[in-house]
N, C-alpha and C. Protein backbone atom coordinates (compact mmCIF):
# COMPACT_ATOMS: atom_id res chain seq x y z
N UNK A 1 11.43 8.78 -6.68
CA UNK A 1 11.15 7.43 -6.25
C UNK A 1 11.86 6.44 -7.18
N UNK A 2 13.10 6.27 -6.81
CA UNK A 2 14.00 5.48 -7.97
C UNK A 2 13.84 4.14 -6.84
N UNK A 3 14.99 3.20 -7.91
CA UNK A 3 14.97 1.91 -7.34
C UNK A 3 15.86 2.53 -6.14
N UNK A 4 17.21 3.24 -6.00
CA UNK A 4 17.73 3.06 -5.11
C UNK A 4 17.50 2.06 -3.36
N UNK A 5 16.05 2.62 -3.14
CA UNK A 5 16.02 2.54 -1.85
C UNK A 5 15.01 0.53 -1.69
N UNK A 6 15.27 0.29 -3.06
CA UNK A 6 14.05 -0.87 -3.33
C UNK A 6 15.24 -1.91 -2.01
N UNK A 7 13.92 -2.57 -1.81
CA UNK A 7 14.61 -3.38 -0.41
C UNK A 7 13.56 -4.55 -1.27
N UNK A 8 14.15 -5.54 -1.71
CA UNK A 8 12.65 -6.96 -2.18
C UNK A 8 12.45 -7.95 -1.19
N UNK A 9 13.20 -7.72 -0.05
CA UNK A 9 12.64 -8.40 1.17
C UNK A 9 11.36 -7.72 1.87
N UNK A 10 11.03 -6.78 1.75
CA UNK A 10 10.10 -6.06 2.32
C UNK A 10 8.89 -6.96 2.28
N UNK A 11 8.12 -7.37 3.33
CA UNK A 11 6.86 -7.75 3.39
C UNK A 11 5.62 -7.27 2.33
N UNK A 12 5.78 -6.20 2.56
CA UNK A 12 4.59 -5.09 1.97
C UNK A 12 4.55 -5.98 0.49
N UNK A 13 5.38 -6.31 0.02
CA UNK A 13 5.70 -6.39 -1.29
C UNK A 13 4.42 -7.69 -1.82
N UNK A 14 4.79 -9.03 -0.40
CA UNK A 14 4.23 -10.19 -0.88
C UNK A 14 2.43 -9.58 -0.41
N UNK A 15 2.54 -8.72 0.11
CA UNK A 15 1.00 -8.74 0.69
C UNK A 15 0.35 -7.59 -0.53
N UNK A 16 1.05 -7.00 -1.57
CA UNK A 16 0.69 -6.40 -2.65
C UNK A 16 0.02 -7.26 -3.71
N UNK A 17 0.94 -8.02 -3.97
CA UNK A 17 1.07 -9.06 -4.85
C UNK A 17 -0.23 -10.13 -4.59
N UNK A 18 -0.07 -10.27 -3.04
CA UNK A 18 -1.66 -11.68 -3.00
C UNK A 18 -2.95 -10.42 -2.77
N UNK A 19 -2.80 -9.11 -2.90
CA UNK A 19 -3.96 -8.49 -2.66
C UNK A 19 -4.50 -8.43 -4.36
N UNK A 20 -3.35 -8.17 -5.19
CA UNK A 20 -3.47 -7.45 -6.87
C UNK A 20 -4.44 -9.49 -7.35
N UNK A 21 -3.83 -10.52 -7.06
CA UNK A 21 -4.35 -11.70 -7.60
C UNK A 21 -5.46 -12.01 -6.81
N UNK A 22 -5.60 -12.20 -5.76
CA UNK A 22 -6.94 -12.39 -4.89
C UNK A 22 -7.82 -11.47 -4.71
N UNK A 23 -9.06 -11.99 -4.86
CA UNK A 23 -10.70 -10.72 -4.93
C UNK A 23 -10.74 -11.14 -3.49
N UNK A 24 -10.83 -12.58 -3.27
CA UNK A 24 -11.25 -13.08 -2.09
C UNK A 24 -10.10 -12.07 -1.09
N UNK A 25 -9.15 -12.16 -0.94
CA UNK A 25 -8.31 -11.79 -0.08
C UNK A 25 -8.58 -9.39 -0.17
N UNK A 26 -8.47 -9.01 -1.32
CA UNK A 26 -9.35 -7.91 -1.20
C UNK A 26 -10.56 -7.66 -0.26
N UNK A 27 -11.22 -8.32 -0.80
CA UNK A 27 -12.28 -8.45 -0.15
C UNK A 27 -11.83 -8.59 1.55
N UNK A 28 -11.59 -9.17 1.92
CA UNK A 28 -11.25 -9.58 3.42
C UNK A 28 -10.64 -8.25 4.03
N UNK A 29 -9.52 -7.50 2.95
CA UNK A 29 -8.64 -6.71 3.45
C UNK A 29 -9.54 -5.35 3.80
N UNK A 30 -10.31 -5.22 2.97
CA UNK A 30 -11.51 -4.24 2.91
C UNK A 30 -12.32 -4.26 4.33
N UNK A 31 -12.53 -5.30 4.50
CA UNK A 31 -13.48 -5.61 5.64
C UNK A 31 -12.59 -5.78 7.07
N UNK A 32 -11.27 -6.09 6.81
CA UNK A 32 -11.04 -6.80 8.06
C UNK A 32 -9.31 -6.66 8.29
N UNK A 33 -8.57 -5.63 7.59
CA UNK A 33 -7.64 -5.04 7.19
C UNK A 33 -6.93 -5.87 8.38
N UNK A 34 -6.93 -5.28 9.54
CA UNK A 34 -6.14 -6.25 10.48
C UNK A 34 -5.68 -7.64 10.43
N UNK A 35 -6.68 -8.33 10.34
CA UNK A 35 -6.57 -10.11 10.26
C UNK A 35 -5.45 -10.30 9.16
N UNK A 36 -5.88 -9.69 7.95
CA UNK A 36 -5.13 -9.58 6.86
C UNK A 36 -3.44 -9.02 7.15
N UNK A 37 -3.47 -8.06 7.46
CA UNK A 37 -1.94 -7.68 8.10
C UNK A 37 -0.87 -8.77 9.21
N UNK A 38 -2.11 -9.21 9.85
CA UNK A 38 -1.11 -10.51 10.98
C UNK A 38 -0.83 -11.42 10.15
N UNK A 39 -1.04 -11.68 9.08
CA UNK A 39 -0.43 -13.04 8.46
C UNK A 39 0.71 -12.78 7.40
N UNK A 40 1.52 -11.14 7.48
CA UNK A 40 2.44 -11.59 7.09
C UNK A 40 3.41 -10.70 7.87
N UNK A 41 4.98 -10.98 7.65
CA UNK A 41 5.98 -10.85 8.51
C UNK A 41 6.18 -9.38 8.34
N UNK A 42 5.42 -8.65 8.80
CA UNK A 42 5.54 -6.85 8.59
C UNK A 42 6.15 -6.30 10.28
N UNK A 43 7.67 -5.68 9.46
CA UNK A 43 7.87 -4.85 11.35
C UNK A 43 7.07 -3.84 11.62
N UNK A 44 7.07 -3.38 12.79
CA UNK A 44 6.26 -2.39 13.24
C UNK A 44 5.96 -1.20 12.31
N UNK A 45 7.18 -0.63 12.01
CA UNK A 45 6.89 0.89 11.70
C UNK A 45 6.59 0.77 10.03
N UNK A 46 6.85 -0.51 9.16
CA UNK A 46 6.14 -1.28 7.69
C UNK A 46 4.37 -1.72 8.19
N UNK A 47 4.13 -2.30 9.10
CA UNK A 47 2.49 -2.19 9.29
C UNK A 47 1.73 -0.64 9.49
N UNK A 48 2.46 -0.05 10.26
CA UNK A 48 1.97 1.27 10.86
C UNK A 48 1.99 1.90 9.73
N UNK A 49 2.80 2.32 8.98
CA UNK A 49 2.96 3.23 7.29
C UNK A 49 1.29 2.83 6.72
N UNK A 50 1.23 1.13 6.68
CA UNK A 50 0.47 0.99 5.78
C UNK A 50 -0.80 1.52 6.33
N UNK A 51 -1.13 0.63 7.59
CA UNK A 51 -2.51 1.45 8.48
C UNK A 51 -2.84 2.57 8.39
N UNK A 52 -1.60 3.73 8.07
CA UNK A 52 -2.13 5.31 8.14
C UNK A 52 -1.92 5.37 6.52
N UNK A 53 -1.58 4.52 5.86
CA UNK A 53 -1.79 4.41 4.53
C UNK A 53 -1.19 5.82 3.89
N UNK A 54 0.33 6.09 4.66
CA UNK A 54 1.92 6.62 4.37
C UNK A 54 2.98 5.92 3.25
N UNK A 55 2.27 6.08 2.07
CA UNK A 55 2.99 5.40 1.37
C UNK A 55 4.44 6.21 1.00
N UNK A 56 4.01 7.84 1.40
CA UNK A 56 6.08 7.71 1.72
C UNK A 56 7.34 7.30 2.58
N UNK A 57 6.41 6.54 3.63
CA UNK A 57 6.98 5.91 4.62
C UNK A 57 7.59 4.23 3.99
N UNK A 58 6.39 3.88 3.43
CA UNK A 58 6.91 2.66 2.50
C UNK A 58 8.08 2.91 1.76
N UNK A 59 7.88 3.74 0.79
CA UNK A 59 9.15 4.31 -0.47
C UNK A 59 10.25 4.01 0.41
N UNK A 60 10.25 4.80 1.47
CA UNK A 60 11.47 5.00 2.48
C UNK A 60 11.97 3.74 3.09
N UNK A 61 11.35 2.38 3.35
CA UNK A 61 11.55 1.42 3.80
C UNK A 61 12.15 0.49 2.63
N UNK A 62 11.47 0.90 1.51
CA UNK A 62 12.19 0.10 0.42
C UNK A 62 11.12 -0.70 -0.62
N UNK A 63 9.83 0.20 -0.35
CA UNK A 63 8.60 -0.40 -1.29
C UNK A 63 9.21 -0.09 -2.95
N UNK A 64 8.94 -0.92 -3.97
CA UNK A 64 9.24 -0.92 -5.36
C UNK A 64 8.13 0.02 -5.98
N UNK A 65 9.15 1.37 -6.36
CA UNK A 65 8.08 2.42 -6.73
C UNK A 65 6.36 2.04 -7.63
N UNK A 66 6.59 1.00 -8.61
CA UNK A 66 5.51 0.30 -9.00
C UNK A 66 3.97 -0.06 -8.33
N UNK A 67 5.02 -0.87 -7.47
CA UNK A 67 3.65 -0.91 -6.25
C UNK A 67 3.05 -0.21 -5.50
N UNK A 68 3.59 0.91 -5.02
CA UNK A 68 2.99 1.87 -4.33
C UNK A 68 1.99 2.31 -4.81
N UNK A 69 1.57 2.55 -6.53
CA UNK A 69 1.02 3.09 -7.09
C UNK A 69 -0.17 1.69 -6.97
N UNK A 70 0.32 0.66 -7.34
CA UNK A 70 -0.79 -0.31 -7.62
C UNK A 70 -1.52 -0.74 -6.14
N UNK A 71 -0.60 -0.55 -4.97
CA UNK A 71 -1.39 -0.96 -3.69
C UNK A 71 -2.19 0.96 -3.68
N UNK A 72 -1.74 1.95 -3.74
CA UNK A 72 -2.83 2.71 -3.66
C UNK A 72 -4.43 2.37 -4.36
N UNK A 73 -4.51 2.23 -5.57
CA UNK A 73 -5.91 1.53 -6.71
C UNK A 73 -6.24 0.45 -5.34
N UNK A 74 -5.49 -0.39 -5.20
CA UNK A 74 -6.14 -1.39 -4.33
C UNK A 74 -7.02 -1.23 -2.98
N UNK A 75 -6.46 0.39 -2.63
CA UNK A 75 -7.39 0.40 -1.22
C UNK A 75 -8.03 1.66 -1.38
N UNK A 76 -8.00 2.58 -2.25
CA UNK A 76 -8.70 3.24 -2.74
C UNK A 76 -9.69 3.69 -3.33
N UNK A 77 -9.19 2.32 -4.83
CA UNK A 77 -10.34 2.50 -5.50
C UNK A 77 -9.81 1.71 -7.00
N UNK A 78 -9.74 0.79 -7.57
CA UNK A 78 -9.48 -0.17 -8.65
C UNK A 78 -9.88 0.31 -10.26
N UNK A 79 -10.83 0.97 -10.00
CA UNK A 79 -11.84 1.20 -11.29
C UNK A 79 -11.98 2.29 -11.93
N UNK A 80 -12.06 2.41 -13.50
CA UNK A 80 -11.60 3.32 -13.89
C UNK A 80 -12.31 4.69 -13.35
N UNK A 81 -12.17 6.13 -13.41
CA UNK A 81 -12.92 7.17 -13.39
C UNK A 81 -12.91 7.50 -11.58
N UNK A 82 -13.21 7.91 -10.84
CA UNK A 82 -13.36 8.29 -9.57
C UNK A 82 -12.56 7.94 -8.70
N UNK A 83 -12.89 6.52 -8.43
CA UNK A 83 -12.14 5.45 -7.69
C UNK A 83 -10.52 5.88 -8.22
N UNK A 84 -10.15 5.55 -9.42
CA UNK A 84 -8.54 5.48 -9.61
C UNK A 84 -7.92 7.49 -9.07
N UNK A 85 -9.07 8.02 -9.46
CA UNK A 85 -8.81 9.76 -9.10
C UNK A 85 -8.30 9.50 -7.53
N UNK A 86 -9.40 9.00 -6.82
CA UNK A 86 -8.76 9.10 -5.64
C UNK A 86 -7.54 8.09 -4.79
N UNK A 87 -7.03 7.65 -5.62
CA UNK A 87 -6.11 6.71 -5.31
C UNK A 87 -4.92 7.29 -5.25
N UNK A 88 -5.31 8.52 -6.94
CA UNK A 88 -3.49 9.12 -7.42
C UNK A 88 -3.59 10.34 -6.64
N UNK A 89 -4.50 10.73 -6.48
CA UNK A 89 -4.37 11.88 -5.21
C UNK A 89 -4.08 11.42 -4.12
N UNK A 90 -4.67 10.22 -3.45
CA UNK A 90 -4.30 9.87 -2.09
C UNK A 90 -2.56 9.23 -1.90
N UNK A 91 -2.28 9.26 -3.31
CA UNK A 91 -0.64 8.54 -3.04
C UNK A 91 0.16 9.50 -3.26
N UNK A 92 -0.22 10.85 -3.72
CA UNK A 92 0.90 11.74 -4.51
C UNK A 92 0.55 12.77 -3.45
N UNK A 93 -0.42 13.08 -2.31
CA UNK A 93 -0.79 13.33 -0.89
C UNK A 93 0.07 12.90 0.09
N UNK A 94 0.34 11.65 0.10
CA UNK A 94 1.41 11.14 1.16
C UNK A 94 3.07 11.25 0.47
N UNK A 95 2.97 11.50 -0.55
CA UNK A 95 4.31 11.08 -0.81
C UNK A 95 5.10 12.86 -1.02
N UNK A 96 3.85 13.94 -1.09
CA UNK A 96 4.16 15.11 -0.53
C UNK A 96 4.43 15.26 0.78
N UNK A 97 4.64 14.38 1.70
CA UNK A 97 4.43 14.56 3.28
C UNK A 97 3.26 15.38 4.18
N UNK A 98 2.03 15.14 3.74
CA UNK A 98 1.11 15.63 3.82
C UNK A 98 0.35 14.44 4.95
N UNK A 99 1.19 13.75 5.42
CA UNK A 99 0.64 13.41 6.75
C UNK A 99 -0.21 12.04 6.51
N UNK A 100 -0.31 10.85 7.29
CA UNK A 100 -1.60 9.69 7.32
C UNK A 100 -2.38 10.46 6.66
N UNK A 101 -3.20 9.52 5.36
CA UNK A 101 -4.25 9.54 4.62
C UNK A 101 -5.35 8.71 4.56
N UNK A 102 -5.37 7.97 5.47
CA UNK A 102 -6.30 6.88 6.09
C UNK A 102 -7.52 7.53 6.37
């Protein structure tokens, strides 16, 4: 997962970024993941990755290896001990091609 494939136009990127600074907007995404996804400029098959929560589908589109890791904690689990366990399993799961982890 090098920079090669980093694309910094990618949507995913700004909706990482206002999820990592906003609780409020977490919060929402938690509850209401959709609403949250229509408000930013994501093409089809960049929303769909995230929904089945394919973060080797991201890599592949041009997500910045960094974030992948930090948007996994974010919908996983933030906190130290359990929560972060299942985050690095659920990202190093998809990025084996082990299929939607949603």
């Amino acid at each position: 997962m090098g920079l090669e494939k980093f694309k910094p136009s990618l949507a995913t990127h700004d909706l990482i970024q206002d999820l990592k600074w906003s609780p409020e907007l977490r919060t929402e995404f938690a509850e209401q993941e959709s609403v949250v996804l229509d408000r930013y400029p994501l093409a089809e098959d960049e929303r769909k990755a995230i929904e089945t929560r394919n973060f080797l589908a991201l890599y592949d589109m041009g997500l910045h290896p960094y974030l992948g890791g930090q948007f996994a904690r974010l919908i996983f689990g933030n906190e130290a001990g359990k929560g972060a366990t299942v985050a690095v399993n659920k990202l190093v799961e998809s990025l084996q091609g082990k299929g939607p982890v949603a």
